[in-house]
PDB file of N, CA and C in Angstrom:
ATOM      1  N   UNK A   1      76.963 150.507 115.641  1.00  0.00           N
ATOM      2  CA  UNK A   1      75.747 150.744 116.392  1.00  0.00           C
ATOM      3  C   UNK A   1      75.963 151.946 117.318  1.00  0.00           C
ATOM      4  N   UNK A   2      74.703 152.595 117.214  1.00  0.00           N
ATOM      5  CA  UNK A   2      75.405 153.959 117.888  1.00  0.00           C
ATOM      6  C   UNK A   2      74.279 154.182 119.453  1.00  0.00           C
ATOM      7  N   UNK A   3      75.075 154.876 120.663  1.00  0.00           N
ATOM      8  CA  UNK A   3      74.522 154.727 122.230  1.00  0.00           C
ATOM      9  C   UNK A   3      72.988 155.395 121.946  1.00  0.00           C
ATOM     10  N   UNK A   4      72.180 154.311 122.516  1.00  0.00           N
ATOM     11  CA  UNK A   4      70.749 154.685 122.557  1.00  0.00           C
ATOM     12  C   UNK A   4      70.619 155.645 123.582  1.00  0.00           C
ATOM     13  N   UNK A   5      69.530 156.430 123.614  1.00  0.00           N
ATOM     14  CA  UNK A   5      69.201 157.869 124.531  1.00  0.00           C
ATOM     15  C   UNK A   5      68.959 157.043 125.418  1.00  0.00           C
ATOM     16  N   UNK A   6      68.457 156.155 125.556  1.00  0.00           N
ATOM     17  CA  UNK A   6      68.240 155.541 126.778  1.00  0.00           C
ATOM     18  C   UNK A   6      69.073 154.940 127.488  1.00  0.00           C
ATOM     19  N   UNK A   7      70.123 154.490 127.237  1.00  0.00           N
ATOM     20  CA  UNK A   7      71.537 153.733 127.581  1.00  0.00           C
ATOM     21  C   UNK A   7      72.155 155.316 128.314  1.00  0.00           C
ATOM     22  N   UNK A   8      72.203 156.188 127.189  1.00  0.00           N
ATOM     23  CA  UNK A   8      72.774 157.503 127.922  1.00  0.00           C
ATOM     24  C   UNK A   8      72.094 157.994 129.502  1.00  0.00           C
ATOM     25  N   UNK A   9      70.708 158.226 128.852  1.00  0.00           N
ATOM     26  CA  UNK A   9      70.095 158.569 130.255  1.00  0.00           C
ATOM     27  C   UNK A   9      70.316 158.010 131.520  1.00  0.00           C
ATOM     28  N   UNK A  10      70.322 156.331 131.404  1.00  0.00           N
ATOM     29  CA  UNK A  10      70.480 155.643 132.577  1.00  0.00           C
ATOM     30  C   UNK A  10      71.966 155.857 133.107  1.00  0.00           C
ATOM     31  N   UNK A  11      72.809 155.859 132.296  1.00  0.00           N
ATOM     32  CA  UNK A  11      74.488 156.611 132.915  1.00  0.00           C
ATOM     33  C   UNK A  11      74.267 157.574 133.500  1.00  0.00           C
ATOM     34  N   UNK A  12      73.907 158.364 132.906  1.00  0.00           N
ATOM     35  CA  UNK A  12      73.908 160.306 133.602  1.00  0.00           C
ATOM     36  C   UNK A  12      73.224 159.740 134.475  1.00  0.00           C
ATOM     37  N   UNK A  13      72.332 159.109 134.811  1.00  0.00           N
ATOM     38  CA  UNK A  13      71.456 159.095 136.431  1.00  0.00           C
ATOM     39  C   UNK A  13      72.046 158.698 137.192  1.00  0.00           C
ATOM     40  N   UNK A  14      72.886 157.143 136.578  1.00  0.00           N
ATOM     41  CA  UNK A  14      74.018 156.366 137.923  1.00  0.00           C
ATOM     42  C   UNK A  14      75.459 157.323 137.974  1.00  0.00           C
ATOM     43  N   UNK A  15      75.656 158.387 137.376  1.00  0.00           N
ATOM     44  CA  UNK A  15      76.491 159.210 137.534  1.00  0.00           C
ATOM     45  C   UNK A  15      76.115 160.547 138.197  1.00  0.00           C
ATOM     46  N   UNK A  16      74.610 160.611 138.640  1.00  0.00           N
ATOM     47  CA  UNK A  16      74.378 162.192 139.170  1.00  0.00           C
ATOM     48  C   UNK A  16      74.836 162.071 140.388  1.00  0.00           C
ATOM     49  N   UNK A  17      75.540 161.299 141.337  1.00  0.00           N
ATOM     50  CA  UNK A  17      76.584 161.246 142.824  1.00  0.00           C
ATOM     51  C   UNK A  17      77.267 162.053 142.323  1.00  0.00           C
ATOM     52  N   UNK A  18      78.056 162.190 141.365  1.00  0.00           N
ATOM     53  CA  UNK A  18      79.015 163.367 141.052  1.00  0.00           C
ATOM     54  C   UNK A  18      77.953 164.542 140.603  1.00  0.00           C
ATOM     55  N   UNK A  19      78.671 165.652 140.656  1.00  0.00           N
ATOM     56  CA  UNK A  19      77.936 166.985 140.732  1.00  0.00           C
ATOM     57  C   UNK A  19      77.849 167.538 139.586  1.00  0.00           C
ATOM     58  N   UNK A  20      79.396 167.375 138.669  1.00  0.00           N
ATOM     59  CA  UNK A  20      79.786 168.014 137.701  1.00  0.00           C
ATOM     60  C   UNK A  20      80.050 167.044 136.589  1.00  0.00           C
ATOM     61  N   UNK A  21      79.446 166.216 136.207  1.00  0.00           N
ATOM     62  CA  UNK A  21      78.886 165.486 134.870  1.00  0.00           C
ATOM     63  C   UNK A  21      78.841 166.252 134.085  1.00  0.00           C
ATOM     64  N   UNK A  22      79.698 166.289 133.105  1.00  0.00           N
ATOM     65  CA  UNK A  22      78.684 166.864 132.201  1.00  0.00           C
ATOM     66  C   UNK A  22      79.146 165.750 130.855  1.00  0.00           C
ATOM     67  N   UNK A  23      78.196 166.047 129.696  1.00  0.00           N
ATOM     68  CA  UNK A  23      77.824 165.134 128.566  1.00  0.00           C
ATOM     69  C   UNK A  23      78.102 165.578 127.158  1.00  0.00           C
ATOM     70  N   UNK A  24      78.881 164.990 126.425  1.00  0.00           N
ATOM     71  CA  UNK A  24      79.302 166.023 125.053  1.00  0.00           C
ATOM     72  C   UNK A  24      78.314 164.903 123.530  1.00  0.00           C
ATOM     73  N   UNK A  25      77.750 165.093 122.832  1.00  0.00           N
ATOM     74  CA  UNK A  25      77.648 164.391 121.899  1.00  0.00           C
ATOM     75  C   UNK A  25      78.806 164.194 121.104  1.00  0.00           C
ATOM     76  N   UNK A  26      78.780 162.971 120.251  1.00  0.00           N
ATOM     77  CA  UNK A  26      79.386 163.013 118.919  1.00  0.00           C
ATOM     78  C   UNK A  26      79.433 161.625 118.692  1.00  0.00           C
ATOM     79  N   UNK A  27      78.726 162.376 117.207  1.00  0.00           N
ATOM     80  CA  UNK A  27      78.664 161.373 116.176  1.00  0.00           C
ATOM     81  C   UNK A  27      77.839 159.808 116.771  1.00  0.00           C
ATOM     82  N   UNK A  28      76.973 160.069 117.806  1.00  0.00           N
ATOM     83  CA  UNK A  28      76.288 159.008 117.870  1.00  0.00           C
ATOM     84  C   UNK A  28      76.615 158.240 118.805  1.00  0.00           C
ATOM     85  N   UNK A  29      77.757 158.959 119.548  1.00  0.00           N
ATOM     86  CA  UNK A  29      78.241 158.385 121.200  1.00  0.00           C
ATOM     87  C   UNK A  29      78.227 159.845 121.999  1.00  0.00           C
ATOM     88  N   UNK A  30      79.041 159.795 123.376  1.00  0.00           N
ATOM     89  CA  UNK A  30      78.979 160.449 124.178  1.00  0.00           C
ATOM     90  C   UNK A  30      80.512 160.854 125.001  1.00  0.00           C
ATOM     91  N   UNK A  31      80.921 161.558 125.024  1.00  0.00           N
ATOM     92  CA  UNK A  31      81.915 162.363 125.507  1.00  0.00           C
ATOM     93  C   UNK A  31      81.453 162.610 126.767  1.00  0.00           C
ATOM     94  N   UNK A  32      82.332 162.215 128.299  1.00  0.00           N
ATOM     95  CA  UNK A  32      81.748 162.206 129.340  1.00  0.00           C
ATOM     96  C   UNK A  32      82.868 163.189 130.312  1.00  0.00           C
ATOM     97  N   UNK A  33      82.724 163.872 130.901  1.00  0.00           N
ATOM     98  CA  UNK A  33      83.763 164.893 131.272  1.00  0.00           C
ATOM     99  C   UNK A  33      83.081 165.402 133.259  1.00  0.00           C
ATOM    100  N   UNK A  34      84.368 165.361 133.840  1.00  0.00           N
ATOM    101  CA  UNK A  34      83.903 165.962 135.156  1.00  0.00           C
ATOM    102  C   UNK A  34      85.016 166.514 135.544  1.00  0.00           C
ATOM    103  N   UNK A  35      84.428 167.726 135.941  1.00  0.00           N
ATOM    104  CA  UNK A  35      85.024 168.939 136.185  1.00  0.00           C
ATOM    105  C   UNK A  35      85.269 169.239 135.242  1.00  0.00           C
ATOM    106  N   UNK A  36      84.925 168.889 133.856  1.00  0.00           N
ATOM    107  CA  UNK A  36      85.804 170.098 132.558  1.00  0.00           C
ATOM    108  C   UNK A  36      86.586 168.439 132.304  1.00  0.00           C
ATOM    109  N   UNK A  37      86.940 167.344 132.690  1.00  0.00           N
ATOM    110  CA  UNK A  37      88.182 166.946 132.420  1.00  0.00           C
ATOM    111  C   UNK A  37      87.422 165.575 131.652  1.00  0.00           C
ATOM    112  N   UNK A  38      87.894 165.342 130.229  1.00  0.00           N
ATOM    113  CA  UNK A  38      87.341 164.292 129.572  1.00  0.00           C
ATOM    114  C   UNK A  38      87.768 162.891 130.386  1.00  0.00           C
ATOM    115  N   UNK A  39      86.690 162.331 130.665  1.00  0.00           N
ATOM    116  CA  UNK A  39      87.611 161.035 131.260  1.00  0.00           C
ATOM    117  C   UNK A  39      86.821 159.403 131.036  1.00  0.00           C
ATOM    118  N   UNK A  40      85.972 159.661 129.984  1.00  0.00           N
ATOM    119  CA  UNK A  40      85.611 158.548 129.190  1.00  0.00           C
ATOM    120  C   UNK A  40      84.388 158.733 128.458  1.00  0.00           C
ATOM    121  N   UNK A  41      83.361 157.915 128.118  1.00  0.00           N
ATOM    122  CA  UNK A  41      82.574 157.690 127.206  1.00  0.00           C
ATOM    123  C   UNK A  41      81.745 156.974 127.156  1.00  0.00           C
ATOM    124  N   UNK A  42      80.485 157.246 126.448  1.00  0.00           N
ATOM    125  CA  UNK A  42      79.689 155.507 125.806  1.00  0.00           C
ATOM    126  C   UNK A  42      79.347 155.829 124.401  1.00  0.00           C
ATOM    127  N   UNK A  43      79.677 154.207 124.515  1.00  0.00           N
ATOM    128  CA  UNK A  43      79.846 153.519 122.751  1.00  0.00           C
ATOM    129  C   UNK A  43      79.004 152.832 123.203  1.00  0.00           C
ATOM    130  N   UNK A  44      78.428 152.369 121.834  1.00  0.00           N
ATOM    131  CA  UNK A  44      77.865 151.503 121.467  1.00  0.00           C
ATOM    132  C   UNK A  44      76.855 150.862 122.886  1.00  0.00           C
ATOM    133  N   UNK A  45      76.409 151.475 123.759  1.00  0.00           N
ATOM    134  CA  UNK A  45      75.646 151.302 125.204  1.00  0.00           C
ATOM    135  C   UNK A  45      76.566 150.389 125.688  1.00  0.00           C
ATOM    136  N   UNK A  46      77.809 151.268 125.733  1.00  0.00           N
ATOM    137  CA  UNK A  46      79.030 150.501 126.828  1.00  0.00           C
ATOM    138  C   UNK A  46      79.487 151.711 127.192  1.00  0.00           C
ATOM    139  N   UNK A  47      79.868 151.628 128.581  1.00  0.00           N
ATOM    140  CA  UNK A  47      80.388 153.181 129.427  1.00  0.00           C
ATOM    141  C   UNK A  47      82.125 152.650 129.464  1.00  0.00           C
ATOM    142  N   UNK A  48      82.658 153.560 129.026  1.00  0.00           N
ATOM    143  CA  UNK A  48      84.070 153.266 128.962  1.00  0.00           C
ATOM    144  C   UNK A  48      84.782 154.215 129.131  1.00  0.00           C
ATOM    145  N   UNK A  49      86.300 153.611 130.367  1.00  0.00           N
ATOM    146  CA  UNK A  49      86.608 155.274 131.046  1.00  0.00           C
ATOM    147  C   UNK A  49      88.398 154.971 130.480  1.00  0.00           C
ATOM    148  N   UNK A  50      89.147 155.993 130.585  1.00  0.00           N
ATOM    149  CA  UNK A  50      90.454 156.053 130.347  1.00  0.00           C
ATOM    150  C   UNK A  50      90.979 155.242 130.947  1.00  0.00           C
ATOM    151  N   UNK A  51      92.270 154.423 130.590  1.00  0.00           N
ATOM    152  CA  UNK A  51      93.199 153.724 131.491  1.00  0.00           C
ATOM    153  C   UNK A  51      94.447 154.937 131.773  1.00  0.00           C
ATOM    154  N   UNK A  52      94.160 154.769 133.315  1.00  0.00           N
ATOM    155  CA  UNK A  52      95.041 155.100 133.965  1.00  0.00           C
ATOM    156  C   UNK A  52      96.155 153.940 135.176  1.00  0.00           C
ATOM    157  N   UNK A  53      96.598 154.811 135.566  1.00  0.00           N
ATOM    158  CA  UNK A  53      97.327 153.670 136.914  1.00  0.00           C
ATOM    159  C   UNK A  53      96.201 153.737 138.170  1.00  0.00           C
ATOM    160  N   UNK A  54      95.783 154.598 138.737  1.00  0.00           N
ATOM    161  CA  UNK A  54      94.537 154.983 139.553  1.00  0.00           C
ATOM    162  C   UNK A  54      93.559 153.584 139.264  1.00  0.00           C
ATOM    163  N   UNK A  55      93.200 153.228 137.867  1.00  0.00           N
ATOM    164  CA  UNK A  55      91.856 152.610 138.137  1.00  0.00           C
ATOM    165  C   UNK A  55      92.678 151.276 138.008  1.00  0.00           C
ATOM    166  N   UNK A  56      93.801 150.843 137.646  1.00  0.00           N
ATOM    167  CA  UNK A  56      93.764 149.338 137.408  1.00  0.00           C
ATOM    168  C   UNK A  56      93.173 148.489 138.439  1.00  0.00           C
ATOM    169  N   UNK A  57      93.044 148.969 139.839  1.00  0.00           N
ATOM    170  CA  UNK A  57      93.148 148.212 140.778  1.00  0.00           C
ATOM    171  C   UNK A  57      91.916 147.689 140.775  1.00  0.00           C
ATOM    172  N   UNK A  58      90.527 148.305 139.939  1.00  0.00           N
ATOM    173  CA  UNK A  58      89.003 147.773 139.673  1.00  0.00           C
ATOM    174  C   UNK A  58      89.247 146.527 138.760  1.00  0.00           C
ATOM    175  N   UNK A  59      89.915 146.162 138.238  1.00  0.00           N
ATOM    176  CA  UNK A  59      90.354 144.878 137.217  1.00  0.00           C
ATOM    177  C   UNK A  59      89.201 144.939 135.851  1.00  0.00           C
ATOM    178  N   UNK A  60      88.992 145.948 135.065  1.00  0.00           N
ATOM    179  CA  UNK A  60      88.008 145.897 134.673  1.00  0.00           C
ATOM    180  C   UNK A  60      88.937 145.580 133.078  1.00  0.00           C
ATOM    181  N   UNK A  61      87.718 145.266 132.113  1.00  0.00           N
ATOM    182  CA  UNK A  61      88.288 144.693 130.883  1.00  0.00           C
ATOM    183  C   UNK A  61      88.197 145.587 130.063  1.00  0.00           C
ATOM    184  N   UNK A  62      89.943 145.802 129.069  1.00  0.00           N
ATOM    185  CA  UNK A  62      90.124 146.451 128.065  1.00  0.00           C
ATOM    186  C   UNK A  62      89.117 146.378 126.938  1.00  0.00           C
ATOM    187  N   UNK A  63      88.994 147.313 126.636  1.00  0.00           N
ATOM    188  CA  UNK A  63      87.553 147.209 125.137  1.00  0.00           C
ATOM    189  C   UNK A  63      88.267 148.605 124.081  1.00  0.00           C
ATOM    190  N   UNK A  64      88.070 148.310 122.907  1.00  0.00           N
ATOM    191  CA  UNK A  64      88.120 149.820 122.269  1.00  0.00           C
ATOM    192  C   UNK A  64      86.829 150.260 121.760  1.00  0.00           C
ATOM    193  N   UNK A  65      86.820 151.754 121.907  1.00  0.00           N
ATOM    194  CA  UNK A  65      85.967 152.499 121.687  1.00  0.00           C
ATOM    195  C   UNK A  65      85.290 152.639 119.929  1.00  0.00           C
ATOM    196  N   UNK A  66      85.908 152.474 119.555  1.00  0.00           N
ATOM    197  CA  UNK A  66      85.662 152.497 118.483  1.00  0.00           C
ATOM    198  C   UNK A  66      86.747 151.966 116.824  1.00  0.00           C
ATOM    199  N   UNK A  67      86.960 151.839 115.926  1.00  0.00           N
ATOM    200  CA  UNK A  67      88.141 151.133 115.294  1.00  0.00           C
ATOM    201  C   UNK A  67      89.323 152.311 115.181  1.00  0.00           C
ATOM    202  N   UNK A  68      90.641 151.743 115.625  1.00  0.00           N
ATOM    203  CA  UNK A  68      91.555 152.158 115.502  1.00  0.00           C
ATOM    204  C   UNK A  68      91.662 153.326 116.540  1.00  0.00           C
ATOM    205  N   UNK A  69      90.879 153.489 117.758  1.00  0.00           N
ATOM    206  CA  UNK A  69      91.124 154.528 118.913  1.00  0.00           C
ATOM    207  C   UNK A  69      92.221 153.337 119.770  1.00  0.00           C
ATOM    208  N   UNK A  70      92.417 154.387 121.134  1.00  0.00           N
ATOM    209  CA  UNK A  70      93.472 153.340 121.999  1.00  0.00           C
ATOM    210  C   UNK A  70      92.577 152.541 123.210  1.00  0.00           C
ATOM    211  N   UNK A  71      92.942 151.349 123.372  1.00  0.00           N
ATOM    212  CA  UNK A  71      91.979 150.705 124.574  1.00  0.00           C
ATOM    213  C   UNK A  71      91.539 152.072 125.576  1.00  0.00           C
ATOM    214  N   UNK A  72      90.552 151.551 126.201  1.00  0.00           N
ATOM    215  CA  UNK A  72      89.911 151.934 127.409  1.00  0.00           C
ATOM    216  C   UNK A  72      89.153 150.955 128.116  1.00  0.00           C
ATOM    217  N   UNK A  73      89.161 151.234 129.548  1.00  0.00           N
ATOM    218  CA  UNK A  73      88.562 150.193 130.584  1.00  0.00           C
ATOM    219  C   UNK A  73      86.821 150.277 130.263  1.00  0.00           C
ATOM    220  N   UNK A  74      86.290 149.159 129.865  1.00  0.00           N
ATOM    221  CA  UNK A  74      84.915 148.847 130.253  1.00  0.00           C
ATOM    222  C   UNK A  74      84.614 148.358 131.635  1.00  0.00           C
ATOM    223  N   UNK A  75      83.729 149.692 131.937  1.00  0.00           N
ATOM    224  CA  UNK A  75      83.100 149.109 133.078  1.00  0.00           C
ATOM    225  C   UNK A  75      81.530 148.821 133.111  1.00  0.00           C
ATOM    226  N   UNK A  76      81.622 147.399 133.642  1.00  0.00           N
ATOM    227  CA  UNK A  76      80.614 146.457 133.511  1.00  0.00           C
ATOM    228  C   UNK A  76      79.462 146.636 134.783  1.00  0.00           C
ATOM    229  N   UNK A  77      79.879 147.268 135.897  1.00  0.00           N
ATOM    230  CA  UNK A  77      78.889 147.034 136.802  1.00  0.00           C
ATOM    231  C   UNK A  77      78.876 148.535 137.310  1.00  0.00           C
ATOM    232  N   UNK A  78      78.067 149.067 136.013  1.00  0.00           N
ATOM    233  CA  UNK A  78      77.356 150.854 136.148  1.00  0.00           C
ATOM    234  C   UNK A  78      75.701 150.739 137.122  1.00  0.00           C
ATOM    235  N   UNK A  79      75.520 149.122 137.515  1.00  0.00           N
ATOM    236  CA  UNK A  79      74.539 149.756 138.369  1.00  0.00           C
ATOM    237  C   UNK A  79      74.739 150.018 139.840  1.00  0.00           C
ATOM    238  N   UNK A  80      76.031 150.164 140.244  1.00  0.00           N
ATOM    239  CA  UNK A  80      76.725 150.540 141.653  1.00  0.00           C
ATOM    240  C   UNK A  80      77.379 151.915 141.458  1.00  0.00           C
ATOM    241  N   UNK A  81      76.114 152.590 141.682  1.00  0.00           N
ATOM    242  CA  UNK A  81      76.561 154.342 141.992  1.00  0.00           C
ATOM    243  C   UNK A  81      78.049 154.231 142.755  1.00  0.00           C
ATOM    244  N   UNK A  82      78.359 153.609 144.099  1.00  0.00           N
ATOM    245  CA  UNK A  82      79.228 153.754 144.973  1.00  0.00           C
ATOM    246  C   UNK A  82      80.607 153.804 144.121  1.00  0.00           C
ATOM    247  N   UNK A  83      80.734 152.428 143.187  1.00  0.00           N
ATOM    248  CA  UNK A  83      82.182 151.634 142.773  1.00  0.00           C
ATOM    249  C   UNK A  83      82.041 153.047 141.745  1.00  0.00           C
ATOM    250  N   UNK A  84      81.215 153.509 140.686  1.00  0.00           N
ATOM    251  CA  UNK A  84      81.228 154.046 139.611  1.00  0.00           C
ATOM    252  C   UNK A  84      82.076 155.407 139.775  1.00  0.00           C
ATOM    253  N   UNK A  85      81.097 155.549 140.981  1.00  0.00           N
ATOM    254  CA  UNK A  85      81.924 157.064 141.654  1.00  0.00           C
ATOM    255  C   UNK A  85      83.759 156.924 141.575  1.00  0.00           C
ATOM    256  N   UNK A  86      84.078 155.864 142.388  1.00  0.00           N
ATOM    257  CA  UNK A  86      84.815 155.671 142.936  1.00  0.00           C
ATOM    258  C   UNK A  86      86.363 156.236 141.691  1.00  0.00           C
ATOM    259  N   UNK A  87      85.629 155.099 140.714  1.00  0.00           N
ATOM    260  CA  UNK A  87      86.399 154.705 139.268  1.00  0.00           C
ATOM    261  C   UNK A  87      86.649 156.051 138.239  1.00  0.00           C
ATOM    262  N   UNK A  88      85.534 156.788 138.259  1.00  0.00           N
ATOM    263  CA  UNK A  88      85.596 158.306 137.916  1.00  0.00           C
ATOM    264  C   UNK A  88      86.424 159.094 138.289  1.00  0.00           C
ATOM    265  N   UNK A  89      86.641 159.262 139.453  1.00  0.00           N
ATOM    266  CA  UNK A  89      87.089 159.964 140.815  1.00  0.00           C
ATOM    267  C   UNK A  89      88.622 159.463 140.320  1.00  0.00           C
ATOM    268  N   UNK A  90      89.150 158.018 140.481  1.00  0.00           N
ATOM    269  CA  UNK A  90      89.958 157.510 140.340  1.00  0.00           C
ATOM    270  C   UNK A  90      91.024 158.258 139.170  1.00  0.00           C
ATOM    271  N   UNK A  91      90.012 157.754 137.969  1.00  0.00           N
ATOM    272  CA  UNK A  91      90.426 158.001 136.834  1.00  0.00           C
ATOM    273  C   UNK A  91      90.572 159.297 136.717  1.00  0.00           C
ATOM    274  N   UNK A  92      90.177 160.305 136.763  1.00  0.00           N
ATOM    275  CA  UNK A  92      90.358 162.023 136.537  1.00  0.00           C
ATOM    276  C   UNK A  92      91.709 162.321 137.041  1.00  0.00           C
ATOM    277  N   UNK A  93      92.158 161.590 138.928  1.00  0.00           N
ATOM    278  CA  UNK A  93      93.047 162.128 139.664  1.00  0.00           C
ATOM    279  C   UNK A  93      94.354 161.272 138.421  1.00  0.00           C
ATOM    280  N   UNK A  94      94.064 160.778 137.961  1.00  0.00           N
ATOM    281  CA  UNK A  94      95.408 160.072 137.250  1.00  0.00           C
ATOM    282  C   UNK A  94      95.623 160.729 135.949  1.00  0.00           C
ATOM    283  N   UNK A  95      94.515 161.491 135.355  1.00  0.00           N
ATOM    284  CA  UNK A  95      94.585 162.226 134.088  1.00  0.00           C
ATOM    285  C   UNK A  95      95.374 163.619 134.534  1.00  0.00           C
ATOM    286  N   UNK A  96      95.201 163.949 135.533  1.00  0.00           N
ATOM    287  CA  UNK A  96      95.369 165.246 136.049  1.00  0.00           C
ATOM    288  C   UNK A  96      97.157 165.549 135.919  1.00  0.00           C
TER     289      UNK A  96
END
């Protein structure tokens, strides 16, 4: 099942606190990147960000993206601009 425009749209909105969003297609999901730096996705109208050491401390649940990619954290409560920020923010400084 592939992320409805509308599932997308409502992310990019609870994600416009950050400045530098930006949004990649493919293949029927979404490539999600700030500052330039890939740092997760939506599948299937699930927003899912990299595991790093930075975000464990949100306790959020392993999911895979798609068959045979490597886990990534689902995060479940995208309607809190504040935490979402937070977890983004989180996650990039640990990719870096």
């Amino acid at each position: 099942m592939a992320t409805t425009k509308e599932y997308r749209d409502f992310i990019l909105e609870q994600l416009n606190i950050l400045d530098t969003i930006t949004c990649k297609s493919m293949m029927g999901e979404y490539l999600l990147y700030y500052n330039g730096l890939l740092f997760g996705g939506i599948y299937d109208d699930r927003l899912l960000v990299k595991i790093v050491e930075g975000n464990k401390k949100y306790n959020m649940e392993e999911s895979i993206p798609y068959p045979n990619a490597k886990p990534m954290y689902l995060v479940d409560d995208v309607d809190n601009q504040d935490t979402l920020k937070e977890i983004v923010l989180a996650t990039c400084k640990g990719l870096k």
